[in-house]
Structure formats: C-alpha cells, structure tokens
Protein backbone atom coordinates (compact mmCIF):
# COMPACT_ATOMS: atom_id res chain seq x y z
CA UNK A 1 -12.93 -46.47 -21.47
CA UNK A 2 -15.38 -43.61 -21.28
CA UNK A 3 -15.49 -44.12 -17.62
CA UNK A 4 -11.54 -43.91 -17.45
CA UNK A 5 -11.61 -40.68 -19.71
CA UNK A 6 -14.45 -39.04 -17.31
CA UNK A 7 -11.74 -39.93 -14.12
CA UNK A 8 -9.11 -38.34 -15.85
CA UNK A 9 -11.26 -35.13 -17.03
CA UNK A 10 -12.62 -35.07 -13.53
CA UNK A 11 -9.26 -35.28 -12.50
CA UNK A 12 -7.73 -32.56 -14.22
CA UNK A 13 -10.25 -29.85 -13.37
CA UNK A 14 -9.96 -30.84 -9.42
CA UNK A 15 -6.17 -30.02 -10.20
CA UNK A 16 -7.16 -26.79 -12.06
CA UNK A 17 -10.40 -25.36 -9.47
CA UNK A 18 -8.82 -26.13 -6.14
CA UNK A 19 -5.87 -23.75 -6.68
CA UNK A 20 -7.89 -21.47 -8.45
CA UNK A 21 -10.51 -21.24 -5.13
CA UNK A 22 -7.62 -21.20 -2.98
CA UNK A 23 -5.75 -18.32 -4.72
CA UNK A 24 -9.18 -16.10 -4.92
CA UNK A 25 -9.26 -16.94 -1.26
CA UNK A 26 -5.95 -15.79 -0.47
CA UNK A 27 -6.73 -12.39 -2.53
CA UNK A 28 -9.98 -12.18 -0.27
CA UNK A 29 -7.83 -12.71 2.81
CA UNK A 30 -5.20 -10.47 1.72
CA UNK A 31 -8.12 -7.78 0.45
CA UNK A 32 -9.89 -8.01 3.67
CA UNK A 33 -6.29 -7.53 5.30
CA UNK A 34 -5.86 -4.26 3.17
CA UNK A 35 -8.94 -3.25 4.24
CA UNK A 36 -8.83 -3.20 8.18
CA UNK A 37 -5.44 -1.59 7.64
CA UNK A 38 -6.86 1.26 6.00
CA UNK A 39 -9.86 1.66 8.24
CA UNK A 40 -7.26 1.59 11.28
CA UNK A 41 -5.43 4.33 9.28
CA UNK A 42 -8.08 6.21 8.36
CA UNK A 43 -9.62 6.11 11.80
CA UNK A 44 -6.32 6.99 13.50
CA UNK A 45 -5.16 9.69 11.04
CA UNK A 46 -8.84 11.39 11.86
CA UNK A 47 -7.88 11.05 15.17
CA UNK A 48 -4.87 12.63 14.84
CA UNK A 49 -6.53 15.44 13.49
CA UNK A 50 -8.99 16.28 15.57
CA UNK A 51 -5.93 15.81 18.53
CA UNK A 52 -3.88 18.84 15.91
CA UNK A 53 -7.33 21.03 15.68
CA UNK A 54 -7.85 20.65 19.89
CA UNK A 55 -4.73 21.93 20.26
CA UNK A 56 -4.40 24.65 17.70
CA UNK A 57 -7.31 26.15 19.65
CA UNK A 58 -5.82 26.49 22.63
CA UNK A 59 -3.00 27.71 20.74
CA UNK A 60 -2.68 31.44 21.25
C-alpha cells in the first residue's frame, strides 16, 4: 500500500518536473535566441555606423 502510494507520488512529480525542465529549456532556447539576435544587431547597427561616419568624412 505504501509502495503503491510512493508509485503514485513518484508519479505525479515526473508529470509535474518534466514539463517544468522542458519549459525552462525552451525559455533558455528562446533567451539564447534573443540573444544572438541582438548581438547580430548590435554588431551590424555599429557597422552601419562606422559605414555613415566613413562617409560623412569624405563628405565635403
């Protein structure tokens, strides 16, 4: 009976951890997405200006 209870406890925080892992997962994945994106940005908009500050001095 104990035994049977324990199964059942065991079984219920399986059902609870494994989404909770996998959704703190996702949030890392989706983080870590974020992240690259706004290195790429941040590293292209410098880009960009240093492009806009070559060219303003050649500007006249």
């Amino acid at each position: 009976m104990v035994f049977k209870c324990f199964m059942v406890l065991s079984f219920l925080i399986n059902l609870i951890t494994i989404p909770a892992v996998g959704f703190s997962c996702l949030i890392d994945l989706m983080w870590g997405i974020c992240n690259d994106w706004f290195l790429y940005a941040s590293r292209y908009s410098k880009h960009f200006y240093y492009i806009c500050d070559k060219s303003e001095e050649k500007c006249p």
